[in-house]
C-alpha atoms as a PDB file:
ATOM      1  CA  UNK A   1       0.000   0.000   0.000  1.00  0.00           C
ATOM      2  CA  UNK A   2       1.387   3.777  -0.613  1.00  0.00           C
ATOM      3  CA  UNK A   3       1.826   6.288   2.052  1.00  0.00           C
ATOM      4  CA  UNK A   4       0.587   9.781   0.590  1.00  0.00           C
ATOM      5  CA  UNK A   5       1.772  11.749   3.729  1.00  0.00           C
ATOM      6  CA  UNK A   6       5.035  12.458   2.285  1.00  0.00           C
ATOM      7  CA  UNK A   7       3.418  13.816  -0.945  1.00  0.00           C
ATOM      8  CA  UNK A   8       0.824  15.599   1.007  1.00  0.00           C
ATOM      9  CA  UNK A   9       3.184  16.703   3.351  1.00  0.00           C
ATOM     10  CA  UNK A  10       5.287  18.654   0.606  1.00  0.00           C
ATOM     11  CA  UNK A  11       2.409  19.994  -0.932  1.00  0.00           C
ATOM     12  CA  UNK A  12       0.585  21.408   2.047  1.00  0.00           C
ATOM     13  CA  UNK A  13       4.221  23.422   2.624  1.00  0.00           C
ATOM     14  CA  UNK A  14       4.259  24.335  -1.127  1.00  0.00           C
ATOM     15  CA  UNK A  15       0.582  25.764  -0.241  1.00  0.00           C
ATOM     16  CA  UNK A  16       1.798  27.525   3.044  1.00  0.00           C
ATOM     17  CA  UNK A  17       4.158  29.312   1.172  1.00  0.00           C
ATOM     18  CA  UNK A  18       2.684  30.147  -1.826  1.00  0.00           C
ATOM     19  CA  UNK A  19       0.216  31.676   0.313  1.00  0.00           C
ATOM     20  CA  UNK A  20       2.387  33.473   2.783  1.00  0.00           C
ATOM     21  CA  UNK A  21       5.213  35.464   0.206  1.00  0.00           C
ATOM     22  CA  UNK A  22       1.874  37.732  -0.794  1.00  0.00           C
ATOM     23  CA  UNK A  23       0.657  38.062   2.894  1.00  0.00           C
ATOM     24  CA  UNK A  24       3.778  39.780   3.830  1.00  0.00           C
ATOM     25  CA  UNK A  25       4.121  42.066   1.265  1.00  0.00           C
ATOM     26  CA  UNK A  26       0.669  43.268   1.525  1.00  0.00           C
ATOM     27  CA  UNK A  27       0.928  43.453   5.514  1.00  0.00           C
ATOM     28  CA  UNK A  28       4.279  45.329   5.351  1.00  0.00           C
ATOM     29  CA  UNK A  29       2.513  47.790   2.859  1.00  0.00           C
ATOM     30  CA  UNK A  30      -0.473  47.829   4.479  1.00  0.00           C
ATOM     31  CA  UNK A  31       0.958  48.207   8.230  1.00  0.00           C
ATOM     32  CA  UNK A  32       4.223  48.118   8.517  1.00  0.00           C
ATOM     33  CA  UNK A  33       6.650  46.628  10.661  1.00  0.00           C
ATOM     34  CA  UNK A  34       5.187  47.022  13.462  1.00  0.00           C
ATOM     35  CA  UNK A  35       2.311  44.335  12.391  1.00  0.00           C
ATOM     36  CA  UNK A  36       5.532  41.540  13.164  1.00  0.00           C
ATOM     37  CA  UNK A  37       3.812  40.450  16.205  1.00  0.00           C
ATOM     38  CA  UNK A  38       0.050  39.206  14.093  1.00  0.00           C
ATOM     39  CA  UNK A  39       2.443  36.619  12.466  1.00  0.00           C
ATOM     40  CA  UNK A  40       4.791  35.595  15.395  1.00  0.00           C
ATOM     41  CA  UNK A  41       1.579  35.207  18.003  1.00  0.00           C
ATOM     42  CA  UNK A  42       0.103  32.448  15.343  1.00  0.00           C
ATOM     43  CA  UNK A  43       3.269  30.985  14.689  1.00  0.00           C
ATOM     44  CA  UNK A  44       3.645  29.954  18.334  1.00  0.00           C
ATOM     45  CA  UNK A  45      -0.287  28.900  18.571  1.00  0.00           C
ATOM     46  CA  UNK A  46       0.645  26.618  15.729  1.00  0.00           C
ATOM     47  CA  UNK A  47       3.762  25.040  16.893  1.00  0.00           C
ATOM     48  CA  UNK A  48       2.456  24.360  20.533  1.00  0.00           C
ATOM     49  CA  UNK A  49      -0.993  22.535  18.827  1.00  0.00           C
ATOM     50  CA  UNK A  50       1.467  20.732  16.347  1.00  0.00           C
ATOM     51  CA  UNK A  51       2.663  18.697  19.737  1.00  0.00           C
ATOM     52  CA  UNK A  52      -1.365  17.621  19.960  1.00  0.00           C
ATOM     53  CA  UNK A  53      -2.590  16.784  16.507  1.00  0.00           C
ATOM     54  CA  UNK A  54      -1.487  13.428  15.021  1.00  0.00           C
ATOM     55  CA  UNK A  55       0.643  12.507  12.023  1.00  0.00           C
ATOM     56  CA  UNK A  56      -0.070  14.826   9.141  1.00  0.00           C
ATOM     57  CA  UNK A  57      -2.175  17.228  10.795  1.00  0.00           C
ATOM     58  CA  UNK A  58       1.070  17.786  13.246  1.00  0.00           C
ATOM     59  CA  UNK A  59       2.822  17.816  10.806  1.00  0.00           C
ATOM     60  CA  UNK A  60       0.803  20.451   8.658  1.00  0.00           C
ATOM     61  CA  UNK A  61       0.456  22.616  11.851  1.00  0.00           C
ATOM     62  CA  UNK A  62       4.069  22.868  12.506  1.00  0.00           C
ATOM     63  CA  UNK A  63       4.315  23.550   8.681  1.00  0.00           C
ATOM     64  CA  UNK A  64       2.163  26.850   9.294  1.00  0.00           C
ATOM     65  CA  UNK A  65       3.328  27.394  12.893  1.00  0.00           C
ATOM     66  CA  UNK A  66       7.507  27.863  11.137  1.00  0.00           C
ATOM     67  CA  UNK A  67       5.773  29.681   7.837  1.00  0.00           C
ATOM     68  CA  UNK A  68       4.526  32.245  10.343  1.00  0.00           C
ATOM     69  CA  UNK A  69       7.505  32.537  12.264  1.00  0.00           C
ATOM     70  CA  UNK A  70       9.465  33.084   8.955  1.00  0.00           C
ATOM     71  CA  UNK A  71       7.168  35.223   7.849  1.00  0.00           C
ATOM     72  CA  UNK A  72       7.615  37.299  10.937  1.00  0.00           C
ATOM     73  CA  UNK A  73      11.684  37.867  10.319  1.00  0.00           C
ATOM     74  CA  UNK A  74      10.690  38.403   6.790  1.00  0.00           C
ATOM     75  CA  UNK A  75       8.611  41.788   7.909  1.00  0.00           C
ATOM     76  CA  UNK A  76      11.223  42.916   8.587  1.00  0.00           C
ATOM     77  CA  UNK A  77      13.417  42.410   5.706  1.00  0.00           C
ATOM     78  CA  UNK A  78      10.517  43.600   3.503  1.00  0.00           C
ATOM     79  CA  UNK A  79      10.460  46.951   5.431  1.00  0.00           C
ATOM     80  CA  UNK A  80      14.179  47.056   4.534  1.00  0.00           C
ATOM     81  CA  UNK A  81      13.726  46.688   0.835  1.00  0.00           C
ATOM     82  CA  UNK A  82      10.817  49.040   0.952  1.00  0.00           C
ATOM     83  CA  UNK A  83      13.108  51.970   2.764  1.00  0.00           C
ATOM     84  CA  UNK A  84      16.028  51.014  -0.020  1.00  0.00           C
ATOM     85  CA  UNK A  85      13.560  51.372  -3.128  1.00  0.00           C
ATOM     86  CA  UNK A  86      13.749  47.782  -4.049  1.00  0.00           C
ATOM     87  CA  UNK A  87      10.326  47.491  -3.184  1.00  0.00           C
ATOM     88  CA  UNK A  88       6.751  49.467  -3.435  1.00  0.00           C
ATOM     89  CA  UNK A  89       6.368  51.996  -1.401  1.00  0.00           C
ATOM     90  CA  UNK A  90       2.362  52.971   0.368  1.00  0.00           C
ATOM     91  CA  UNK A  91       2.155  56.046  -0.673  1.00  0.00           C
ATOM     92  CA  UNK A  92       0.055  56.721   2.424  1.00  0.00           C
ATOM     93  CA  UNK A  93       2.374  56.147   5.306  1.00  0.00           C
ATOM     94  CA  UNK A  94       5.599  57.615   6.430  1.00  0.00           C
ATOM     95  CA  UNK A  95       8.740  55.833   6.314  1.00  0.00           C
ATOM     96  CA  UNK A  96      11.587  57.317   8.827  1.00  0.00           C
ATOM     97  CA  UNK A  97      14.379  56.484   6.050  1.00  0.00           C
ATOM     98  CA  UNK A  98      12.312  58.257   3.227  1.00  0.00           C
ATOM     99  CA  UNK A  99      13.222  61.750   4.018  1.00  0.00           C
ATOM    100  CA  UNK A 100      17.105  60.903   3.964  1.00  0.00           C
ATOM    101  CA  UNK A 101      16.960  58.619   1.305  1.00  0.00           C
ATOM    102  CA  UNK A 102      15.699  62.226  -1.128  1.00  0.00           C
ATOM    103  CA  UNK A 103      18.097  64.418   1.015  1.00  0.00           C
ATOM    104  CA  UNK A 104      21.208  62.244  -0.200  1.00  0.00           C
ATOM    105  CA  UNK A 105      19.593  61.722  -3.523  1.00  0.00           C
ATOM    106  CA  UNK A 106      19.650  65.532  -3.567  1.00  0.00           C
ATOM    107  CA  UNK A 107      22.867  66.259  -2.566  1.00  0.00           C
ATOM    108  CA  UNK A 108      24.531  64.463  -5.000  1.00  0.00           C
ATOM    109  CA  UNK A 109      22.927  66.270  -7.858  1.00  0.00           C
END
């Protein structure tokens, strides 16, 4: 007989983060840094119920639980590419590296 956990193992975590590289760009341009601790609190809720659940269910829940603890350093690393210009910018919120990112950009013009 075949075991399908593997398979549905990998693509569960495919899913997870397929799903989560657009979550944190929207949150970061959305919110923020400061929304870091929406994806760390879930992370942990995860990983503690992954100990509870059986087989693949633990093993999707601790799938989700790391995917939102990732995506918790990666905030922060988005807000970095955002303040650099390798990323989009809200229009609507103020960055604290935005006004010296156009005072050196003026300077050396």
């Amino acid at each position: 007989m075949l075991n399908f956990q593997g398979i549905l193992a990998g693509f569960a975590a495919f899913v997870i983060i397929g799903l989560f590289h657009p979550l944190v760009t929207r949150l970061e341009y959305a919110y923020g840094k400061k929304i870091w601790w929406v994806l760390a609190i879930p992370g942990i809720l995860f990983v503690i119920l992954s100990f509870f659940l059986t087989q693949l269910y633990s093993i999707i829940a601790g799938c989700l639980g790391f995917a939102f603890f990732w995506s918790t350093a990666e905030i922060f690393m988005q807000h970095e590419r955002v303040c650099k210009g390798r990323a989009k910018r809200n229009p609507n919120r103020e960055y604290p590296d935005h006004q010296a990112h156009e005072t050196n950009t003026t300077k050396r013009r």
